[in-house]
C-alpha atoms as a PDB file:
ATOM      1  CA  UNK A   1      28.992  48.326-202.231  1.00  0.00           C
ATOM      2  CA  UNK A   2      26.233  47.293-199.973  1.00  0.00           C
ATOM      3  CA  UNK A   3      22.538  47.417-201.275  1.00  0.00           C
ATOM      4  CA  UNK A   4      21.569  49.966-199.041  1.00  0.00           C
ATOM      5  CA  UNK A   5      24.883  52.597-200.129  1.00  0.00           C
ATOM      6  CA  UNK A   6      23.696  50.977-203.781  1.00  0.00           C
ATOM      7  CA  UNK A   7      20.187  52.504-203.370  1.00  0.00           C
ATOM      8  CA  UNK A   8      21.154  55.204-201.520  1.00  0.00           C
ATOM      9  CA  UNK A   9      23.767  57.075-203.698  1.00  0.00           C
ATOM     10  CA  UNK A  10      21.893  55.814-207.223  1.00  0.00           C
ATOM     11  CA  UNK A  11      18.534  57.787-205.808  1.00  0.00           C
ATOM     12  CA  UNK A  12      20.821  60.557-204.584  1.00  0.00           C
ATOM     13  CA  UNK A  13      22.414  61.079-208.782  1.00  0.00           C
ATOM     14  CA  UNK A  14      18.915  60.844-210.111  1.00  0.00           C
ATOM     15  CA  UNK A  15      17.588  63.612-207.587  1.00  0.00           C
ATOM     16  CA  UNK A  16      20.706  65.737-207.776  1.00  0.00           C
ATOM     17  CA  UNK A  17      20.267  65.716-211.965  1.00  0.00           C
ATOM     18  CA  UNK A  18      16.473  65.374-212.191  1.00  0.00           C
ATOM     19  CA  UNK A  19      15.741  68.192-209.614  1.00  0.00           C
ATOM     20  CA  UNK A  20      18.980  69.645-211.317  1.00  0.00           C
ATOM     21  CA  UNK A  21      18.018  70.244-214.263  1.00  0.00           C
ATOM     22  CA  UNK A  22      14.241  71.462-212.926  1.00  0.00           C
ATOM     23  CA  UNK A  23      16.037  74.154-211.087  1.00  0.00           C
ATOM     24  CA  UNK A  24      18.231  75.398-214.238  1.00  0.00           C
ATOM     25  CA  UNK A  25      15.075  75.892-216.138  1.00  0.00           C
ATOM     26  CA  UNK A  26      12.975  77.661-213.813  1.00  0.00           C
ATOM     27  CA  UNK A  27      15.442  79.979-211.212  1.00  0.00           C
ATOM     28  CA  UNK A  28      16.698  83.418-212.434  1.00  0.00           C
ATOM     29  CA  UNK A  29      19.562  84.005-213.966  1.00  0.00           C
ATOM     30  CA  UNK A  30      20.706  80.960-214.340  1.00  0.00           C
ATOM     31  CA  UNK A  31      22.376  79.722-218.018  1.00  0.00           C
ATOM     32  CA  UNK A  32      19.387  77.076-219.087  1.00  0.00           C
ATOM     33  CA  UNK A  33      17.064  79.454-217.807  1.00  0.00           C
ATOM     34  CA  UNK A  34      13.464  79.644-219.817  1.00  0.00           C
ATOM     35  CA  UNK A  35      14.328  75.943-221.484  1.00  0.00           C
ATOM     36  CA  UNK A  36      11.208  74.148-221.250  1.00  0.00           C
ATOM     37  CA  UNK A  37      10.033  70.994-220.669  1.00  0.00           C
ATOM     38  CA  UNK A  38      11.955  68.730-223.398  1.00  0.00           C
ATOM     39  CA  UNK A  39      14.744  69.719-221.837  1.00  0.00           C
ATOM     40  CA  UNK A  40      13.985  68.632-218.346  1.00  0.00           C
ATOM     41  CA  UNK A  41      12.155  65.698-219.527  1.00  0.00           C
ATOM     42  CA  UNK A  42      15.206  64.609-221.828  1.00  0.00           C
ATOM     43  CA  UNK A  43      17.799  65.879-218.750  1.00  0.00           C
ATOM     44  CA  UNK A  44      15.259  63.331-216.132  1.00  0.00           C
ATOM     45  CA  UNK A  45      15.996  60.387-218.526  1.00  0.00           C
ATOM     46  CA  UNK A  46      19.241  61.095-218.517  1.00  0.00           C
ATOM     47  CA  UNK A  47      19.325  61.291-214.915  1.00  0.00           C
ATOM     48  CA  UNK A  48      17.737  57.558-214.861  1.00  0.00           C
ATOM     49  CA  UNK A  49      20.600  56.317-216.870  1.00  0.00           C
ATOM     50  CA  UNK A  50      23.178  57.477-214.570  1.00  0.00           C
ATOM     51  CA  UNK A  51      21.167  55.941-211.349  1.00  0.00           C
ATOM     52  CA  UNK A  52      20.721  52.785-212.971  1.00  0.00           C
ATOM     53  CA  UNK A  53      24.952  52.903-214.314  1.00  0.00           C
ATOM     54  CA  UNK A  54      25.410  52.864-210.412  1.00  0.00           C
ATOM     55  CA  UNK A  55      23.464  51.408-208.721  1.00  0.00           C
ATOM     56  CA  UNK A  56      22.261  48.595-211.057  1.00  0.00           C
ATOM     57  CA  UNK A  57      25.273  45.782-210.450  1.00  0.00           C
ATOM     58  CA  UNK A  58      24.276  45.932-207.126  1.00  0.00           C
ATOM     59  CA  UNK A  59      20.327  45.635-206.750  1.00  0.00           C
ATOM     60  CA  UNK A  60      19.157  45.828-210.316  1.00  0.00           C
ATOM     61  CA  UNK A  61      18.873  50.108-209.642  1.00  0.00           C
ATOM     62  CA  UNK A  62      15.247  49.610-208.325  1.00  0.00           C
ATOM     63  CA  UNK A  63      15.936  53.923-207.190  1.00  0.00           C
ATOM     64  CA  UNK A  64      11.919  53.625-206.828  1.00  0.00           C
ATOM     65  CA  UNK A  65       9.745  52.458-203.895  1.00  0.00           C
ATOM     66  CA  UNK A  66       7.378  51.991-206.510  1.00  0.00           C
ATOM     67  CA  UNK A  67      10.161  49.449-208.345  1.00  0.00           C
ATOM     68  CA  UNK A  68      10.731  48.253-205.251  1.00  0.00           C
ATOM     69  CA  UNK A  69       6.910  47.318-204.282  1.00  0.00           C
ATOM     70  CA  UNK A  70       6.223  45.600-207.276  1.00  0.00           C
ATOM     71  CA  UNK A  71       9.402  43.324-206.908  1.00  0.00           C
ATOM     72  CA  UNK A  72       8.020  42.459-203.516  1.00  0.00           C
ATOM     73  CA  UNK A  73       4.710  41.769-204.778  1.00  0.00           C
ATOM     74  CA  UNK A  74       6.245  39.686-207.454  1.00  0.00           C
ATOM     75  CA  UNK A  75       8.210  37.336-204.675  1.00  0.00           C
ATOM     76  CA  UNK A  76      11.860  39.102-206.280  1.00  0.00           C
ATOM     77  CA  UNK A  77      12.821  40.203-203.096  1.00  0.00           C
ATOM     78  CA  UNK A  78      11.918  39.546-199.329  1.00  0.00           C
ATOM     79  CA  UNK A  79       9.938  42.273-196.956  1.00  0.00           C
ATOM     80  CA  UNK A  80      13.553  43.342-194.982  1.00  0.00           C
ATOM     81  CA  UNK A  81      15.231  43.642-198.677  1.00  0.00           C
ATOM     82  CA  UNK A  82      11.937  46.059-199.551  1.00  0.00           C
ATOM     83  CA  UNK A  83      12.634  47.692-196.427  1.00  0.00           C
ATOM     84  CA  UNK A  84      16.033  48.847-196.449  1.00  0.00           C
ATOM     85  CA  UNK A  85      15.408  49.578-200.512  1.00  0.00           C
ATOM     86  CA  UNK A  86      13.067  51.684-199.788  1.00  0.00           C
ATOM     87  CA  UNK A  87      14.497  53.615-196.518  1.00  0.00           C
ATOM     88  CA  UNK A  88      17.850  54.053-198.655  1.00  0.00           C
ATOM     89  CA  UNK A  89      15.719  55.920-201.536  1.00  0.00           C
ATOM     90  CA  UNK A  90      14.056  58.294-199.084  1.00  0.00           C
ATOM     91  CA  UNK A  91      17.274  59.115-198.054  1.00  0.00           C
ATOM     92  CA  UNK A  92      19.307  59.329-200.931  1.00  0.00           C
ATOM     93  CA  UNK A  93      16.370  61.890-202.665  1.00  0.00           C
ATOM     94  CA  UNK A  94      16.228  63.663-199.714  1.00  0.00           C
ATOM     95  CA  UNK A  95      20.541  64.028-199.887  1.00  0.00           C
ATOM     96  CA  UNK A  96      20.284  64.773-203.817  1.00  0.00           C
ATOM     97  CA  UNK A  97      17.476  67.278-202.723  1.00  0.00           C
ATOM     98  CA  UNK A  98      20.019  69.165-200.078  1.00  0.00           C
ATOM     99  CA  UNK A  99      22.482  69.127-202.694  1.00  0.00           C
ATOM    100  CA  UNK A 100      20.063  70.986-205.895  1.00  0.00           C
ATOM    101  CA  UNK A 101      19.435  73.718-203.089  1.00  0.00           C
ATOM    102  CA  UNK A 102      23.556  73.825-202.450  1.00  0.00           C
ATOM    103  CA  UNK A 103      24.423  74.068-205.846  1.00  0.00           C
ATOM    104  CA  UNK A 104      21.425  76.324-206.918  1.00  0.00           C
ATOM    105  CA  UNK A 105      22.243  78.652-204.028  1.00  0.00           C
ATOM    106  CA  UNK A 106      22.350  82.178-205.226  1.00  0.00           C
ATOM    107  CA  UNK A 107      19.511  81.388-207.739  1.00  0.00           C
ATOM    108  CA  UNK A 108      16.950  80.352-205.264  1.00  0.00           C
ATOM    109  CA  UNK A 109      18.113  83.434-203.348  1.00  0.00           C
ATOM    110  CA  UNK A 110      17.247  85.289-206.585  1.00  0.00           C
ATOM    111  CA  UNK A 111      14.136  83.782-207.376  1.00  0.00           C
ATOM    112  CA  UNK A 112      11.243  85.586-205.805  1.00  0.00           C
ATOM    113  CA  UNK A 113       8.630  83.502-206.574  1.00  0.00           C
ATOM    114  CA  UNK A 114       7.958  80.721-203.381  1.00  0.00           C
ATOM    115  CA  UNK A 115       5.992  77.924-205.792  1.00  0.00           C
ATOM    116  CA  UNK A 116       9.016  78.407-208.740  1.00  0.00           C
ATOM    117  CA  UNK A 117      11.338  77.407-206.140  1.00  0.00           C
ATOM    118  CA  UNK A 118       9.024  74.900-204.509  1.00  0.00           C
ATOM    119  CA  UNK A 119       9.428  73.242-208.378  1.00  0.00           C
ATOM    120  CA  UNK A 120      12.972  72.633-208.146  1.00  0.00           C
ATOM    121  CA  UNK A 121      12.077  70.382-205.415  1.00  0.00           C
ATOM    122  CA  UNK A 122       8.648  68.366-205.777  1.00  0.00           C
ATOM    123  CA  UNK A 123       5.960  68.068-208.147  1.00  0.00           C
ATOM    124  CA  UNK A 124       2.818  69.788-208.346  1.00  0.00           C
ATOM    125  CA  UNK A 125      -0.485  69.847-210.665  1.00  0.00           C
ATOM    126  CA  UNK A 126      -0.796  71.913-213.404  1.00  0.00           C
ATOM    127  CA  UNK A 127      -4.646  71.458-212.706  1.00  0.00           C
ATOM    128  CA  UNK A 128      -5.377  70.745-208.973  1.00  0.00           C
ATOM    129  CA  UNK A 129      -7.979  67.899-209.764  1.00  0.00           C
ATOM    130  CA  UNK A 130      -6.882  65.287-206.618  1.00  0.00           C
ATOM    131  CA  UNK A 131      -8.874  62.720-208.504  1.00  0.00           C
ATOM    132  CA  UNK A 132      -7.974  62.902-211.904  1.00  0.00           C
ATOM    133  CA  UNK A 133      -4.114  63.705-210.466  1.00  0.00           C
ATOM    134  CA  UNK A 134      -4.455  60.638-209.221  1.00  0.00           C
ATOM    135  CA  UNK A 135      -4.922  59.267-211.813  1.00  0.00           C
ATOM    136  CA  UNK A 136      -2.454  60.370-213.422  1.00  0.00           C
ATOM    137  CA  UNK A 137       0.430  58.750-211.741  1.00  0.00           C
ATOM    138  CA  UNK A 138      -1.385  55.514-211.354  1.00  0.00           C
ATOM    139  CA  UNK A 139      -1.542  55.153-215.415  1.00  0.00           C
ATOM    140  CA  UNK A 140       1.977  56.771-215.379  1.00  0.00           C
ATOM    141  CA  UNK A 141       3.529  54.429-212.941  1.00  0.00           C
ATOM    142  CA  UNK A 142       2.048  51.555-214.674  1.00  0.00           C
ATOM    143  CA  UNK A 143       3.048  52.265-218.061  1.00  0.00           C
ATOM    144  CA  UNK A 144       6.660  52.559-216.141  1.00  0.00           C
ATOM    145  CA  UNK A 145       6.352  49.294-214.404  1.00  0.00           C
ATOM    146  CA  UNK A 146       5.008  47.022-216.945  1.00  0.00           C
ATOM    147  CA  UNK A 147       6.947  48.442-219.685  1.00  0.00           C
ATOM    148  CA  UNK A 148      10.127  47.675-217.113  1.00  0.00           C
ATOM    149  CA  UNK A 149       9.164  43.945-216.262  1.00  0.00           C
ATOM    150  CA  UNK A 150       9.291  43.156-219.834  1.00  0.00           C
ATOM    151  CA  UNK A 151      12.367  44.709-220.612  1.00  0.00           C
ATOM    152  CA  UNK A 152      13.475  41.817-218.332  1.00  0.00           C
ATOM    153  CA  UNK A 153      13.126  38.324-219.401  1.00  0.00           C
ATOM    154  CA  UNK A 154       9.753  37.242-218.513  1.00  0.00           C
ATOM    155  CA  UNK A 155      10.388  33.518-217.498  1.00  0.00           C
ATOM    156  CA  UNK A 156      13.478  34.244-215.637  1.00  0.00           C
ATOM    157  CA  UNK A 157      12.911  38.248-214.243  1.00  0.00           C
ATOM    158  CA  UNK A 158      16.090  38.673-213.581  1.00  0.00           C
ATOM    159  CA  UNK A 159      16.145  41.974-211.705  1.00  0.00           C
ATOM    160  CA  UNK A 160      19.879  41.898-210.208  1.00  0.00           C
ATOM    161  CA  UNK A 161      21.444  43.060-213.334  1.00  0.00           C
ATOM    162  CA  UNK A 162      20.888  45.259-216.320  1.00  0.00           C
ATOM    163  CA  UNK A 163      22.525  43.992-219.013  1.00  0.00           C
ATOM    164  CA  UNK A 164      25.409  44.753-221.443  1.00  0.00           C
ATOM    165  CA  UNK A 165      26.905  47.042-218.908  1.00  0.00           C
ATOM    166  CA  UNK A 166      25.799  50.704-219.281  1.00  0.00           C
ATOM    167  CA  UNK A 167      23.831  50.152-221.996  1.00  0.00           C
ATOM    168  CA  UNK A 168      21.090  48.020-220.361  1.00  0.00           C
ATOM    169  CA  UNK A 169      20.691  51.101-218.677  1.00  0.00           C
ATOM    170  CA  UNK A 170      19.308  52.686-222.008  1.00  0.00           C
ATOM    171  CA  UNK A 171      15.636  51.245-222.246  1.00  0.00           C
ATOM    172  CA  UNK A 172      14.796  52.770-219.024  1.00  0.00           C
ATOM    173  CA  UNK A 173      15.947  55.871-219.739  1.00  0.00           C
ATOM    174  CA  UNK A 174      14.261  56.262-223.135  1.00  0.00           C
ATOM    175  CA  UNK A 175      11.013  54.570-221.074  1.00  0.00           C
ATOM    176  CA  UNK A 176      11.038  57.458-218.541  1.00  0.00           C
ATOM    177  CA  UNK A 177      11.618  60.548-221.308  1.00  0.00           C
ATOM    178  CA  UNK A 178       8.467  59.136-223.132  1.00  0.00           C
ATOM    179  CA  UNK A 179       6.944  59.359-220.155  1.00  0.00           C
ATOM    180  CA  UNK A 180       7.310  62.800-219.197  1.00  0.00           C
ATOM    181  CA  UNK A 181       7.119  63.348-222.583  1.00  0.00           C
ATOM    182  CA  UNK A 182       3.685  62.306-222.941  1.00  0.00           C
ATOM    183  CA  UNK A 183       2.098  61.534-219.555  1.00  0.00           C
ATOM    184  CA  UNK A 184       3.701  64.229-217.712  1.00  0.00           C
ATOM    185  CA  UNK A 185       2.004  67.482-218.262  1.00  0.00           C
ATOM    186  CA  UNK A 186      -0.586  67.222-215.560  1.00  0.00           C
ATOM    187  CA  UNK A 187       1.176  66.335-212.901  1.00  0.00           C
ATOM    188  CA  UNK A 188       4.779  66.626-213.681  1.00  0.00           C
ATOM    189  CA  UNK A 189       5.041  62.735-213.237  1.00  0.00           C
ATOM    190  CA  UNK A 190       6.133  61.941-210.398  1.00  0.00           C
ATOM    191  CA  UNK A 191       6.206  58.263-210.855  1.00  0.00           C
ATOM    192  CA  UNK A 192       8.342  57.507-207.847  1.00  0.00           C
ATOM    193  CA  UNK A 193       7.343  58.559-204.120  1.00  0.00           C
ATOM    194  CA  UNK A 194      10.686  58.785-203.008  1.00  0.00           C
ATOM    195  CA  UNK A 195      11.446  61.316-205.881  1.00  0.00           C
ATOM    196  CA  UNK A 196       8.647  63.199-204.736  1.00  0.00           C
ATOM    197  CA  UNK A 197       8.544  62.955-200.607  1.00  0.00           C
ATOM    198  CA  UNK A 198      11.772  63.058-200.153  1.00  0.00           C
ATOM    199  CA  UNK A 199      12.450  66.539-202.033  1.00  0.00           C
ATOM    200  CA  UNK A 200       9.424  67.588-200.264  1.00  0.00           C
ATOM    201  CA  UNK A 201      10.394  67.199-197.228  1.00  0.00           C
ATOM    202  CA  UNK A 202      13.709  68.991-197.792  1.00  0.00           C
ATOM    203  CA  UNK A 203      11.794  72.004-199.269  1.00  0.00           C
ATOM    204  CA  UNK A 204       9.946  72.537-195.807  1.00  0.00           C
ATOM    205  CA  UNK A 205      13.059  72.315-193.923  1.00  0.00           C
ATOM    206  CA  UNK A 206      15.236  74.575-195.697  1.00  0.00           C
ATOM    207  CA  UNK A 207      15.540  78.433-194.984  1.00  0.00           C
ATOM    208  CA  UNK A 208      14.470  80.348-198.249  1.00  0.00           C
ATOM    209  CA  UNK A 209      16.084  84.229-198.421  1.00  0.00           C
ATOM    210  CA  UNK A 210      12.472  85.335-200.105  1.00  0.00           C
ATOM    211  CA  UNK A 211       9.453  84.069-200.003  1.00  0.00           C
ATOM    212  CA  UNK A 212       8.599  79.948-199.568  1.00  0.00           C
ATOM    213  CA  UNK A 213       5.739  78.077-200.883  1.00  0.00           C
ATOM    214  CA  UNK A 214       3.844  75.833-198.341  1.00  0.00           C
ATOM    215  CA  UNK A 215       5.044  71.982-198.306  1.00  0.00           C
ATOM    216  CA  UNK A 216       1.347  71.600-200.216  1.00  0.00           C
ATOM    217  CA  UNK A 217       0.844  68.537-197.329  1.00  0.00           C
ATOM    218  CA  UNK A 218      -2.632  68.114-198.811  1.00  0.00           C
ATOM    219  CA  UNK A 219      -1.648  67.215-202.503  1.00  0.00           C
ATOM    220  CA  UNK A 220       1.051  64.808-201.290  1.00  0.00           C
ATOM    221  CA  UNK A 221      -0.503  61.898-201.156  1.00  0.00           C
ATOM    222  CA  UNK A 222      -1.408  62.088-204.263  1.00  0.00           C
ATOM    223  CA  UNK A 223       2.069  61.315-205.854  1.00  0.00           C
ATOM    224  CA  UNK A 224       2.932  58.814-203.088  1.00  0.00           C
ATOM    225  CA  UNK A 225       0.191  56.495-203.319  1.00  0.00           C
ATOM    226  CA  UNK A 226      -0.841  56.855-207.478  1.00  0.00           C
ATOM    227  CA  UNK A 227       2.644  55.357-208.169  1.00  0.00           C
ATOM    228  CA  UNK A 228       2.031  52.554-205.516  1.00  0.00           C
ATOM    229  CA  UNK A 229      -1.828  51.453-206.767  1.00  0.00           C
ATOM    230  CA  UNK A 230       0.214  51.869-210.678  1.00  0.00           C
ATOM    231  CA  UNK A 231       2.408  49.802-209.502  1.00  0.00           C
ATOM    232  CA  UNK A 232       0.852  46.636-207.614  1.00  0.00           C
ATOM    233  CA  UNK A 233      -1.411  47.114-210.659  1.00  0.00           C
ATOM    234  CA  UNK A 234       1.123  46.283-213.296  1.00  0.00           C
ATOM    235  CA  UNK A 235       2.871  43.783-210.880  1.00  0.00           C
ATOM    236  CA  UNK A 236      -0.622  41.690-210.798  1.00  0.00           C
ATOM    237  CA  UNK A 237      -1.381  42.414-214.782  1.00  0.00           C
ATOM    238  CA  UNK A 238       2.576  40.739-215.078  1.00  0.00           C
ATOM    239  CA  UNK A 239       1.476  37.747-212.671  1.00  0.00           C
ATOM    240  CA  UNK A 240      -1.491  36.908-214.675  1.00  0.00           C
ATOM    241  CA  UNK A 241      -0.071  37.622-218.306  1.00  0.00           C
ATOM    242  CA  UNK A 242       2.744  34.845-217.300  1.00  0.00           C
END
């Protein structure tokens, strides 16, 4: 499997179940709905595990652009790696985006509400404070990325693997429950701008049989570039640490 397919179908899983599992908690009529957030913040880590099982022989499951940028920054991996990483996660969330709305189908067509929908898709604050939103994914992202660099070992950062098969895959999925867990209620943690801009995207380009929520263009920023600053933040905090 090439990197890019790597990238590509790992970001596509995590999408298809994170979004997933959004979509079975807030549509109508569907079996989990009305579950609440532990279960799609335990059914997102779960999601992570599966990416990483995937993709992680093959490019160390970065699924991220944020991963991805602080690899770079780190000297891990060359510009055209970054590059093709991160055009292969836009596209794969984007895919596992197409697919929640395939799957979910009738429910979205049942669902009158355009931002309920709109939440199967992307993220979106639970107080519109750009600022402090902002925030919010930068201290998320970091608390990802640092946390991840030292699950590797810090002399030799070994990035192309993850360790005892499947269950290297673990840590990161326990990492990213405790995050939305405990960082997550403000902005639904995005913590990944492909996860985010990618689903987006999808939502303003698909036909909705009731009402559709705006694409929100003005708050996206917000959960693209938090995750990068949190994340050349806790590559540079790593750099000087060593």
């Amino acid at each position: 499997m090439t990197p890019f397919i790597a990238e590509f179908i790992g970001t596509a899983l995590l999408i298809l179940l994170g979004n997933g599992v959004v979509a079975n908690v807030v549509l109508k009529d569907t079996k989990g709905n009305g579950g609440g957030w532990i279960v799609i913040t335990t059914a997102w880590g779960l999601a992570v595990f599966v990416g990483v099982c995937v993709a992680g022989p093959y490019t160390g499951a970065h699924l991220n652009p944020a991963v991805t940028l602080t690899m770079l920054i780190l000297g891990k991996i060359t510009t055209a790696t970054a590059l093709v990483y991160w055009a292969a996660q836009l596209l794969g969330a984007m895919a596992g985006a197409f697919l929640v709305w395939v799957f979910y189908k009738d429910h979205f067509d049942r669902t009158a509400d355009g931002p309920t929908k709109q939440a199967a898709f992307c993220t979106a604050p639970a107080v519109r404070n750009p600022g402090r939103n902002f925030i919010s994914e930068v201290i998320g992202t970091f608390v990802l990325l640092i946390t991840i660099l030292y699950f590797t070992d810090p002399k030799i950062g070994d990035t192309q693997s993850i360790g005892m098969g499947s269950m290297g895959a673990l840590p990161v999925a326990f990492l990213v429950w405790v995050i939305g867990l405990s960082l997550g209620g403000t902005t639904g943690y995005a913590i990944n701008p492909a996860r985010d801009l990618g689903p987006r995207i999808v939502h303003a380009l698909l036909p909705f049989k009731q009402s559709k929520a705006g694409a929100d263009w003005g708050y996206a920023w917000v959960p693209v570039l938090g995750p990068a600053v949190g994340a050349t933040l806790a590559a540079l905090l790593f750099m000087y640490l060593k």
